[in-house]
Protein backbone atom coordinates (compact mmCIF):
# COMPACT_ATOMS: atom_id res chain seq x y z
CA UNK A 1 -12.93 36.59 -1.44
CA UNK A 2 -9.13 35.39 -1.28
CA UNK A 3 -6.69 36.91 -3.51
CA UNK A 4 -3.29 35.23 -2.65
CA UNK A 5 -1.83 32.65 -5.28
CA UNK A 6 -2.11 29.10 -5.15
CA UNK A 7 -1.03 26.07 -6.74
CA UNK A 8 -2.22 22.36 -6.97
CA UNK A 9 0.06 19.46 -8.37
CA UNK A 10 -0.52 16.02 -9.55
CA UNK A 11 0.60 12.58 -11.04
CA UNK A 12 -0.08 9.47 -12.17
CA UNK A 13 1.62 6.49 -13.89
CA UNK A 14 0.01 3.82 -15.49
CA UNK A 15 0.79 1.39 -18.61
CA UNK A 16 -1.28 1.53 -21.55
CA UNK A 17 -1.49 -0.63 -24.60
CA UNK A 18 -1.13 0.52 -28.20
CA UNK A 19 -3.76 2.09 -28.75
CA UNK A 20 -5.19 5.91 -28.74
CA UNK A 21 -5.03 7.37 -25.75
CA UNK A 22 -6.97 10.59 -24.45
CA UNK A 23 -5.35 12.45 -21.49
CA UNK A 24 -6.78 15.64 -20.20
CA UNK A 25 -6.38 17.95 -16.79
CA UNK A 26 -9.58 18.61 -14.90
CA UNK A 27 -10.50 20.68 -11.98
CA UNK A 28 -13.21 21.56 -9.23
CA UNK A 29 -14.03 23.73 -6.52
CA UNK A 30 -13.82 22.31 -2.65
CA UNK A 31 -16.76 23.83 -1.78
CA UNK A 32 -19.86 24.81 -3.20
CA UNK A 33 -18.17 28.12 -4.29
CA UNK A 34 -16.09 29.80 -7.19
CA UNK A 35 -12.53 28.87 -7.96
CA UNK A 36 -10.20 30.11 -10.93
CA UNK A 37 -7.65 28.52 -12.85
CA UNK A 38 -5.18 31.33 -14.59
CA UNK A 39 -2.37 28.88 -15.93
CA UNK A 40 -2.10 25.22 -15.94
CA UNK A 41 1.02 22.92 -17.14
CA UNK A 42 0.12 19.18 -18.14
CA UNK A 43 2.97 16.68 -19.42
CA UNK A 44 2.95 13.30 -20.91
CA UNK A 45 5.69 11.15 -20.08
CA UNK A 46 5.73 7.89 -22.37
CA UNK A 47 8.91 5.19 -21.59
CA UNK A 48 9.78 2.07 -23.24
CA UNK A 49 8.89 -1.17 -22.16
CA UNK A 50 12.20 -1.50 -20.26
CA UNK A 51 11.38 0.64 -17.71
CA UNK A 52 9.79 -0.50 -14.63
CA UNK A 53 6.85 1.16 -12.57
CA UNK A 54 5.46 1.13 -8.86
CA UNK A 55 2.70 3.54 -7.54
CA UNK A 56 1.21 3.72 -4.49
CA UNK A 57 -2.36 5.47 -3.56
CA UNK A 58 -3.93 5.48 0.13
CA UNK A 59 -6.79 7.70 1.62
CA UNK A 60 -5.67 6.66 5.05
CA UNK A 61 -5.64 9.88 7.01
CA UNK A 62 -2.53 10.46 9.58
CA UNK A 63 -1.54 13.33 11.49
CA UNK A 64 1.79 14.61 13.51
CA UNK A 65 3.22 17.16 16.01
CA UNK A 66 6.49 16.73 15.19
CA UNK A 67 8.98 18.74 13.01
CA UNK A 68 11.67 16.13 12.35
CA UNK A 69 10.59 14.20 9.26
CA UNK A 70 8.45 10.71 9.83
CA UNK A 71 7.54 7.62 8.06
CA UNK A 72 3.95 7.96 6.50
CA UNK A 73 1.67 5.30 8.18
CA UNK A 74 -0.89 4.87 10.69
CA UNK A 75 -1.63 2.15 13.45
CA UNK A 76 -4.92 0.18 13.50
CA UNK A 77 -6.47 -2.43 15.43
CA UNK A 78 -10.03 -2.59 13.06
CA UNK A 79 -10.65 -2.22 9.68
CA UNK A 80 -14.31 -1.78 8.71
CA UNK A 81 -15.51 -2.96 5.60
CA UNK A 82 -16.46 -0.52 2.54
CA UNK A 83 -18.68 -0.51 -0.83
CA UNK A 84 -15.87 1.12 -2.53
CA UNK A 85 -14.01 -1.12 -5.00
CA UNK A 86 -10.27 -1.83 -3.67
CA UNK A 87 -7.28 -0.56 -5.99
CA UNK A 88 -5.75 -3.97 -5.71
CA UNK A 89 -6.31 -7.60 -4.66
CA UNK A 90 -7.18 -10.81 -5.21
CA UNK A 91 -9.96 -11.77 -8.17
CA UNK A 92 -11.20 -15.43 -6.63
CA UNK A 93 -11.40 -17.08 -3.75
CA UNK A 94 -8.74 -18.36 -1.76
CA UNK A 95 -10.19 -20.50 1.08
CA UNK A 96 -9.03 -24.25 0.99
CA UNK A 97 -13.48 -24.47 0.92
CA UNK A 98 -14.86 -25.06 -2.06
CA UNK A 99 -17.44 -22.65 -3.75
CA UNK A 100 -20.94 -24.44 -4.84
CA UNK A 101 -22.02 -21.39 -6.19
CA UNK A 102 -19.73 -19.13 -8.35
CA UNK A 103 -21.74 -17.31 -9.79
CA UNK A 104 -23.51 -15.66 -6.66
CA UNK A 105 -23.83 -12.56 -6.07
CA UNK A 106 -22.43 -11.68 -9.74
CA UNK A 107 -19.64 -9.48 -8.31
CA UNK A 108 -18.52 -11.49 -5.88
CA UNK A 109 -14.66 -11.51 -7.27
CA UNK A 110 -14.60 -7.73 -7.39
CA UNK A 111 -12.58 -7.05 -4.13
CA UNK A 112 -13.99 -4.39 -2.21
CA UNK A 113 -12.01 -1.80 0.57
CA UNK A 114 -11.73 -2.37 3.81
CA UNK A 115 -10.81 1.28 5.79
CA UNK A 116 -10.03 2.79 9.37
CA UNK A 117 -12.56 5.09 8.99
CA UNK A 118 -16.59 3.86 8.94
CA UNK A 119 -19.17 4.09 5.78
CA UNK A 120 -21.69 6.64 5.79
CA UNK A 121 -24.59 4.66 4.78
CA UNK A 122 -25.04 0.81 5.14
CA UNK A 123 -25.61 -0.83 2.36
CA UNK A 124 -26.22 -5.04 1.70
CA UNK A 125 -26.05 -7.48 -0.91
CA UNK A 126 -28.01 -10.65 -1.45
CA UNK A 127 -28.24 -13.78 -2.98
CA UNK A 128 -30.28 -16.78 -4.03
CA UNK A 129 -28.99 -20.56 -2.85
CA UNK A 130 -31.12 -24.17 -3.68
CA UNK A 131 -28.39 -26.37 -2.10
CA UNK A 132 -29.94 -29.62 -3.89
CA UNK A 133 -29.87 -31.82 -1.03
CA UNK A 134 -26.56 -31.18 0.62
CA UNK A 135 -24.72 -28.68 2.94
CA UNK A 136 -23.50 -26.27 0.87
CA UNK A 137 -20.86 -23.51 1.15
CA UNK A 138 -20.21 -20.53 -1.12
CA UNK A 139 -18.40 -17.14 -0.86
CA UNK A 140 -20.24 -13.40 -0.50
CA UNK A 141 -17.71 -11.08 -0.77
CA UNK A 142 -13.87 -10.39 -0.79
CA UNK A 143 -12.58 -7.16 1.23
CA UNK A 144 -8.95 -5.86 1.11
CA UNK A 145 -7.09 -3.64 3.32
CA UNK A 146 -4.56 -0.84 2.95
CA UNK A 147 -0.94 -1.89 2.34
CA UNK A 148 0.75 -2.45 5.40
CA UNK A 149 4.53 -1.41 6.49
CA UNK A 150 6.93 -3.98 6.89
CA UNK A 151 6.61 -5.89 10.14
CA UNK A 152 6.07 -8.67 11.76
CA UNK A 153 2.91 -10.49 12.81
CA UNK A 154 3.20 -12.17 15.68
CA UNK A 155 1.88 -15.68 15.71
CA UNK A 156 -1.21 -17.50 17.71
CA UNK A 157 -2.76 -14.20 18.81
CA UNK A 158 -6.23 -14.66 20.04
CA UNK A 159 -9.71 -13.08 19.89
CA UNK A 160 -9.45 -11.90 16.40
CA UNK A 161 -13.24 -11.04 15.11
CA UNK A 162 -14.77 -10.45 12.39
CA UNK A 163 -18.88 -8.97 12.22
CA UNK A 164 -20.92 -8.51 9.27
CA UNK A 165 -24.82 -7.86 9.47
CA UNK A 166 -26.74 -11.32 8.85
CA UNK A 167 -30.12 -12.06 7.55
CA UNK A 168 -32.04 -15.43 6.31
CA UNK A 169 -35.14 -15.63 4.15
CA UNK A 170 -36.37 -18.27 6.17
CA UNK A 171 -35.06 -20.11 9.41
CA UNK A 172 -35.02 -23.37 7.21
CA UNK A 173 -31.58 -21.83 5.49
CA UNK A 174 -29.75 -22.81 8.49
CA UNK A 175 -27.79 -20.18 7.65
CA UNK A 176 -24.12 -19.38 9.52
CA UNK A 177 -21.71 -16.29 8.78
CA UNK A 178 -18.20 -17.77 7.86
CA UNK A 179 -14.77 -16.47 7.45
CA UNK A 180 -11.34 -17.09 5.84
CA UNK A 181 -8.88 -14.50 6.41
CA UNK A 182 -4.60 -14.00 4.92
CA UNK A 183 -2.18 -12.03 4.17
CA UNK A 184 -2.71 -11.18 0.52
CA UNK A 185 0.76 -9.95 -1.52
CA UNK A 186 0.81 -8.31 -5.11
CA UNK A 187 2.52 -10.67 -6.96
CA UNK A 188 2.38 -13.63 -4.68
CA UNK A 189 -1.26 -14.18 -3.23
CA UNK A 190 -1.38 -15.68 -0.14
CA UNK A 191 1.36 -15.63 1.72
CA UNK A 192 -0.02 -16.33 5.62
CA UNK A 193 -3.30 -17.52 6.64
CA UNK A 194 -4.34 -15.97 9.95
CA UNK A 195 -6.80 -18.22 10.15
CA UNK A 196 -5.40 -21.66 10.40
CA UNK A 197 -8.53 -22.61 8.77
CA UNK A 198 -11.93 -21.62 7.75
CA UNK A 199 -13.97 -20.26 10.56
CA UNK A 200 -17.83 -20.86 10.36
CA UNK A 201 -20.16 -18.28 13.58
CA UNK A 202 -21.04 -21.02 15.97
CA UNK A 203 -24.89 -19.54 15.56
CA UNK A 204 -27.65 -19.28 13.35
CA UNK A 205 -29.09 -15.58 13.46
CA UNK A 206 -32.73 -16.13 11.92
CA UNK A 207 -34.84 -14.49 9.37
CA UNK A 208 -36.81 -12.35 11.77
CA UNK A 209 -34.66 -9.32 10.91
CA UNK A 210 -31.11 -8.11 10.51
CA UNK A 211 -28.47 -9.52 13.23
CA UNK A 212 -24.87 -9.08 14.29
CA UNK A 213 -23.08 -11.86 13.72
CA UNK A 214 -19.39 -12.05 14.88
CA UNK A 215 -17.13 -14.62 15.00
CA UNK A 216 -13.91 -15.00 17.30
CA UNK A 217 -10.75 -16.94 16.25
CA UNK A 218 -7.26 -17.64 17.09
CA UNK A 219 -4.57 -17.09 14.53
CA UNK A 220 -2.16 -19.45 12.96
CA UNK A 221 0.56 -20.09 14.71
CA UNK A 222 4.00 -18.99 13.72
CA UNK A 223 5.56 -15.38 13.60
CA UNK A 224 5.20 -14.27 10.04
CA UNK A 225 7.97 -11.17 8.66
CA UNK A 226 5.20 -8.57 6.75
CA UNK A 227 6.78 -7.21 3.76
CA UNK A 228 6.11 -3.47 2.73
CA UNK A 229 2.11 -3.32 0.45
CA UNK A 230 1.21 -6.74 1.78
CA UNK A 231 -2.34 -6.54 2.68
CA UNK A 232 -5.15 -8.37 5.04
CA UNK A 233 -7.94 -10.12 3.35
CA UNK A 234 -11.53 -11.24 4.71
CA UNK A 235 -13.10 -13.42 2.54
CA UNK A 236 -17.05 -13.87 3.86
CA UNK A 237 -18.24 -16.93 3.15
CA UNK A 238 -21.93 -18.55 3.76
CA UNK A 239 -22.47 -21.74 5.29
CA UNK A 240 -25.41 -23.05 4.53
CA UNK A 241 -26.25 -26.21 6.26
CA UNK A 242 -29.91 -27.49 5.24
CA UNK A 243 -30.09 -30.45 2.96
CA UNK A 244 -32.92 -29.48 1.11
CA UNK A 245 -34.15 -28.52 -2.47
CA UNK A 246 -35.56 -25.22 -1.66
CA UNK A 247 -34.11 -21.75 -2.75
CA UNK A 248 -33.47 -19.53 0.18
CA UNK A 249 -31.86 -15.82 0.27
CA UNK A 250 -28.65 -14.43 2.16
CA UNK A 251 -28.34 -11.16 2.64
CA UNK A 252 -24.76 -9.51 4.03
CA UNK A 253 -24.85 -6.34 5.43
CA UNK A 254 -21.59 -3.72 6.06
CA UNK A 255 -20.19 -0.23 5.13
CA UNK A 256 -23.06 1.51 7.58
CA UNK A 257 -22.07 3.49 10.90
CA UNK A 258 -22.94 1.76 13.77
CA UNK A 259 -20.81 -0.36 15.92
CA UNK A 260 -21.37 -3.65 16.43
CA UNK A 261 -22.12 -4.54 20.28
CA UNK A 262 -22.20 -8.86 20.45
CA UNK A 263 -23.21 -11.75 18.37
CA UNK A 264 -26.69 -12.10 17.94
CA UNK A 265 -27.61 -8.63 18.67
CA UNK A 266 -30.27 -7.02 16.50
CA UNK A 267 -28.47 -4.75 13.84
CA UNK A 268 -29.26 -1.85 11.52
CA UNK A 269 -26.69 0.54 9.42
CA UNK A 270 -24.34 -2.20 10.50
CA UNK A 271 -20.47 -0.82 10.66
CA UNK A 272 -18.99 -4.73 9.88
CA UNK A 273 -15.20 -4.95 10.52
CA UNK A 274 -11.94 -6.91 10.80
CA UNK A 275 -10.20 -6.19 13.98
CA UNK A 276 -6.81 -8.12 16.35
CA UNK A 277 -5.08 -7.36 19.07
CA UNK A 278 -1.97 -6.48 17.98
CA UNK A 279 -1.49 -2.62 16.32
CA UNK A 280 -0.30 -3.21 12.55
CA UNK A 281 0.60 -0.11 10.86
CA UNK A 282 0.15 1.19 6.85
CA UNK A 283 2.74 3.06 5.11
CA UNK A 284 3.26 4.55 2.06
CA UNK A 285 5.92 2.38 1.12
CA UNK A 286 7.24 1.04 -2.26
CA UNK A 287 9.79 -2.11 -1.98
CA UNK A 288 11.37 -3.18 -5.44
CA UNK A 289 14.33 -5.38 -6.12
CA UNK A 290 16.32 -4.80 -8.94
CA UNK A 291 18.69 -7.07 -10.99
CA UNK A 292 20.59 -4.68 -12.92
CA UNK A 293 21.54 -0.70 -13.09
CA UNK A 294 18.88 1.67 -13.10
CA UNK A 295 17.94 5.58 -13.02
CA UNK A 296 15.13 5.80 -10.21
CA UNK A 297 12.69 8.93 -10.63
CA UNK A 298 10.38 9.31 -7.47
CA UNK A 299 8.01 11.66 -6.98
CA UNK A 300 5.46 11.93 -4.24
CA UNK A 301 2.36 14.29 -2.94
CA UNK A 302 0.64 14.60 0.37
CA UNK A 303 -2.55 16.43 0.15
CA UNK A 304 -5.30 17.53 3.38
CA UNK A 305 -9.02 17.58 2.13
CA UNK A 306 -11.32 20.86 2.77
CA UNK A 307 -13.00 20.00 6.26
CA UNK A 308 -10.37 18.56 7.68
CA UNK A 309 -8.73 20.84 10.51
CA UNK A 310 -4.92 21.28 11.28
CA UNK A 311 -3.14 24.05 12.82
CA UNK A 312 -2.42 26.15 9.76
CA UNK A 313 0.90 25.81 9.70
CA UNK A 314 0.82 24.09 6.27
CA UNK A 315 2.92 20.44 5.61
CA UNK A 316 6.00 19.30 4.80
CA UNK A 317 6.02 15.99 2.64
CA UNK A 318 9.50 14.33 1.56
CA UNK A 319 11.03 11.29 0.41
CA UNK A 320 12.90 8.37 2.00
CA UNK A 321 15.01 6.04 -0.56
CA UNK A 322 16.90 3.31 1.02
CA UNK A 323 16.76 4.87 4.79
CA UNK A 324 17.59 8.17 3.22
CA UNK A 325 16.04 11.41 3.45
CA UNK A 326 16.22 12.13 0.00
CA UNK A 327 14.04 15.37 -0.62
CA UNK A 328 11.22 17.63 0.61
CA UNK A 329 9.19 20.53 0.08
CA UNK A 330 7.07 22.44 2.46
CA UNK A 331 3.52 24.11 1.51
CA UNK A 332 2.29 27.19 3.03
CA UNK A 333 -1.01 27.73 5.56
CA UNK A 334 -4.49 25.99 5.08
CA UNK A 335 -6.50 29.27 5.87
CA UNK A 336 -7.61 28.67 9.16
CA UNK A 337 -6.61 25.11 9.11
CA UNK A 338 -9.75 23.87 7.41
CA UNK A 339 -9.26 24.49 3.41
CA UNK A 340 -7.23 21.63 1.24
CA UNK A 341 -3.81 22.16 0.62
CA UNK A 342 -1.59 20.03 -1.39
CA UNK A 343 2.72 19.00 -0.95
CA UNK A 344 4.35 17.48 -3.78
CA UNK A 345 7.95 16.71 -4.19
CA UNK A 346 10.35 14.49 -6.63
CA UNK A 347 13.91 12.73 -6.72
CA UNK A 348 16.24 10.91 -8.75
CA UNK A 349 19.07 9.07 -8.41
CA UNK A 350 21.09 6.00 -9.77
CA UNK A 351 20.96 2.31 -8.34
CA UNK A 352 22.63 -0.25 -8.36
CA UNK A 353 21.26 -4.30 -8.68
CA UNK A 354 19.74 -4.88 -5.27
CA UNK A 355 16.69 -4.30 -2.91
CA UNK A 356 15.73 -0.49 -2.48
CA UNK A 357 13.03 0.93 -0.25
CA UNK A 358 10.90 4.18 -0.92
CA UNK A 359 9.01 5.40 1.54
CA UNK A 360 6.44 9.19 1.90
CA UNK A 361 7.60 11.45 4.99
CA UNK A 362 6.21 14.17 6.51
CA UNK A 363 6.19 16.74 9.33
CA UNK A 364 4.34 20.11 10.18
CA UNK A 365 6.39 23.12 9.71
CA UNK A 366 5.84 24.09 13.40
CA UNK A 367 6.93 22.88 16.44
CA UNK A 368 3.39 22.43 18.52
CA UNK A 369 1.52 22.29 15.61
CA UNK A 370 -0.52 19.44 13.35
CA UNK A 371 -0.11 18.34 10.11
CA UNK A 372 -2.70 16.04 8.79
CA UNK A 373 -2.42 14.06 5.24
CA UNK A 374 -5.63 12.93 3.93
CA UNK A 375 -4.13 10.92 1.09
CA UNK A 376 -0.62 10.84 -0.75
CA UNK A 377 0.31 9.48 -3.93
CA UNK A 378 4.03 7.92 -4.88
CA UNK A 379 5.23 6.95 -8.13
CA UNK A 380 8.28 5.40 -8.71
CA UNK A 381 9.51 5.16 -12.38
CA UNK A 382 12.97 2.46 -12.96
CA UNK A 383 14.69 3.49 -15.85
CA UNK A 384 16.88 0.95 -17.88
CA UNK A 385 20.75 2.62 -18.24
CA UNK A 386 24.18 0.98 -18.54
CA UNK A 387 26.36 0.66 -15.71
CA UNK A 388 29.08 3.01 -15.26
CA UNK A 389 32.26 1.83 -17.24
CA UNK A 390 34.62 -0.15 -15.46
CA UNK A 391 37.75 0.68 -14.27
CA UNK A 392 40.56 0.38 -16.63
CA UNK A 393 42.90 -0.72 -13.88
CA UNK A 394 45.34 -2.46 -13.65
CA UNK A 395 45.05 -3.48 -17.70
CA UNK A 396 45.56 -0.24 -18.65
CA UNK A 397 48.57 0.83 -15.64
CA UNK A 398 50.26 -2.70 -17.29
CA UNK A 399 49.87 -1.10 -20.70
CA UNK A 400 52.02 1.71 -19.60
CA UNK A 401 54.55 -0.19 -17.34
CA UNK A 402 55.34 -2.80 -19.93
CA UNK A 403 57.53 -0.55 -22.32
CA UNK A 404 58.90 1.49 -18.69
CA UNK A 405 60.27 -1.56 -17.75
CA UNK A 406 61.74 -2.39 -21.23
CA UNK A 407 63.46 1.04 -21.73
CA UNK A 408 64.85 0.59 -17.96
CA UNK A 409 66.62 -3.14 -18.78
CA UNK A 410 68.12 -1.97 -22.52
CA UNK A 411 69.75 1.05 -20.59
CA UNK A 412 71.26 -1.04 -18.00
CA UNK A 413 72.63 -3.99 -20.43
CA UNK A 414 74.32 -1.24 -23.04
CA UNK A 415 74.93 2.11 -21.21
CA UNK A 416 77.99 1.96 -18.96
CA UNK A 417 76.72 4.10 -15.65
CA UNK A 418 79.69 6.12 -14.30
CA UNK A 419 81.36 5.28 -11.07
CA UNK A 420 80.67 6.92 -8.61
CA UNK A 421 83.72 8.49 -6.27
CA UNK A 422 85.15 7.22 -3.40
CA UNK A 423 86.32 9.90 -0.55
CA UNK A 424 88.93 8.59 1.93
CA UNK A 425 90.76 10.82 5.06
CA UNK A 426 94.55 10.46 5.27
CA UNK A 427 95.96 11.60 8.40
CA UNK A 428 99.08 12.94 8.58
């Protein structure tokens, strides 16, 4: 049994319409144990509409060795595609194809998660096409990736892939994996295509059984500058090329944990992915530009699940505000490196009109030793205030000097100044 104190903190920002509201804390034990709660502290912050909000959530997981504070992101080459739901993303399709069938599968628009770390289980989903006597094309499902750092992507890269698992009802589909994949930005949509256009698997994979099907491109050309939470998307499209009147099934598979090998390879618990050559990197970032004055209230956690193993040292999580180590706090050991443990810190300061960066940092608190964050959270609240006042210079320095001056001339004109003596040497 473990006696020592501990603490866990939280937040999370979100608007709400008028209407009543329930908020309430909740807790749970890491493992299939005991744990007790002897005080808790929950506040509800409400602004008015004026005030401006950004959060950021990731469950990327990055680790250091390094004491000196560092930016909070993580290189990848492949992103595998998940069952989760994604935080954020696009609703509808975005490929310059158009959809014959938008209705199927029912959740198509629902963007799902696409992770550096593999599913657990594989899982599919399927859908029923009659393309009425034409090649048809319609879209399966929409992943989205973590938000990205800025950067820049360089342009014309080759042997990008995509796999997914494949499978046909019938051979008489003539069905063929397809792809469409951008750079998706809040706000924006899409703001690059890496592929210069849609890209259809040059082979038809059979109804026999499951099968890998991967397709190779080469991206658009033309650097493109990433800005900070822009984010890859893979749409996965179906192109079905019989002319016929007959209703066939598709089935995608993804989110299991195998690798996949080569095209055409017979698949099962298929890990389906996005991958390039070049290493882009996620970061806990938050990029805002502001027109006018405001008050800027940060704050920002780090936390390391139970099960995943550091060097006990405990972390140090901070925050970064326009290239500026703002603030940090340091939490203690993790118990033999393996139990959670939790780093939150906050900040505020004023701003003037312009862009402004926030950024998550962190470090371990021992030279040798690693820090791992399993997932952070950063909310950044932009509170409406007036501008300082402005200088009352020179107005208000004229003010005063006007009636100087005047005094100064009247005294001259009507006050006869003595005269001042005149020493000479005679010499005798």
């Amino acid at each position: 049994m473990i006696y020592y104190a501990d603490s866990v903190f939280t937040a999370w920002a979100m608007q709400l319409f008028a209407t009543s509201t329930t908020v309430k804390g909740r807790f749970a034990c890491s493992i299939a144990s005991t744990v007790t709660i002897n005080r808790r502290q929950l506040g509800v912050l409400m602004f008015a509409d004026t005030a401006l909000l950004d959060t950021f959530s990731s469950d990327t997981q990055v680790s250091t060795t390094q004491t000196g504070l560092q930016d909070d992101s993580l290189g990848f080459t492949k992103l595998y595609f998940r069952n989760t739901n994604a935080v954020t993303g696009p609703t509808g399709e975005v490929s310059p194809d158009s959809d014959y069938f938008p209705g199927t599968p029912g959740d198509k628009n629902t963007p799902k998660d696409m992770t550096t770390a593999k599913g657990t289980a594989q899982t599919s989903v399927s859908g029923a096409y009659n393309n009425a006597g034409a090649n048809r094309m319609t879209m399966c499902r929409i992943f989205v990736g973590p938000p990205l750092g800025a950067q820049t992507l360089t342009g014309g890269q080759a042997n990008y892939k995509v796999g997914l698992g494949i499978r046909e009802s019938s051979n008489s589909m003539d069905l063929y994996g397809r792809v469409f994949v951008y750079i998706w930005r809040p706000g924006s949509g899409n703001v690059k295509s890496i592929t210069s256009s849609p890209v259809s698997c040059p082979s038809e994979h059979g109804s026999a059984q499951e099968r890998e099907c991967i397709i190779t491109f080469t991206g658009a050309s033309g650097d493109f500058s990433i800005q900070a939470n822009d984010r890859i998307v893979v749409e996965i499209w179906w192109d079905i090329k019989n002319t016929g009147s007959t209703s066939y099934t598709a089935t995608d598979y993804y989110d299991g944990t195998t690798e996949m090998s080569a095209d055409g390879t017979a698949a099962s618990d298929a890990a389906a992915f996005f991958s390039c050559t070049q290493t882009l990197y996620s970061a806990a970032t938050i990029q805002r530009t502001t027109t006018e004055y405001r008050e800027l209230l940060v704050v920002a956690m780090g936390t390391k699940r139970f099960g995943t193993t550091d060097s006990d040292y405990g972390m140090c999580y901070g925050i970064n505000i326009d290239s500026n180590d703002r603030a940090n706090s340091r939490g203690t050991h993790t118990t033999g490196g393996t139990y959670a443990s939790s780093v939150a810190t906050a900040y505020a300061e004023n701003l003037a009109a312009g862009s402004h960066t926030i950024k998550g940092r962190f470090a371990t608190n021992n030279a040798g030793g690693t820090t791992i964050v399993d997932s952070r959270r950063i909310v950044a609240l932009w509170l409406y205030c007036p501008p300082p006042p402005v200088p009352e210079f020179p107005f208000g320095v004229l003010i005063l000097a006007i009636p100087i001056v005047a005094i100064h001339l009247l005294l001259r004109k009507y006050i006869i100044l003595p005269k001042r003596f005149v020493t000479s040497s005679i010499s005798r």
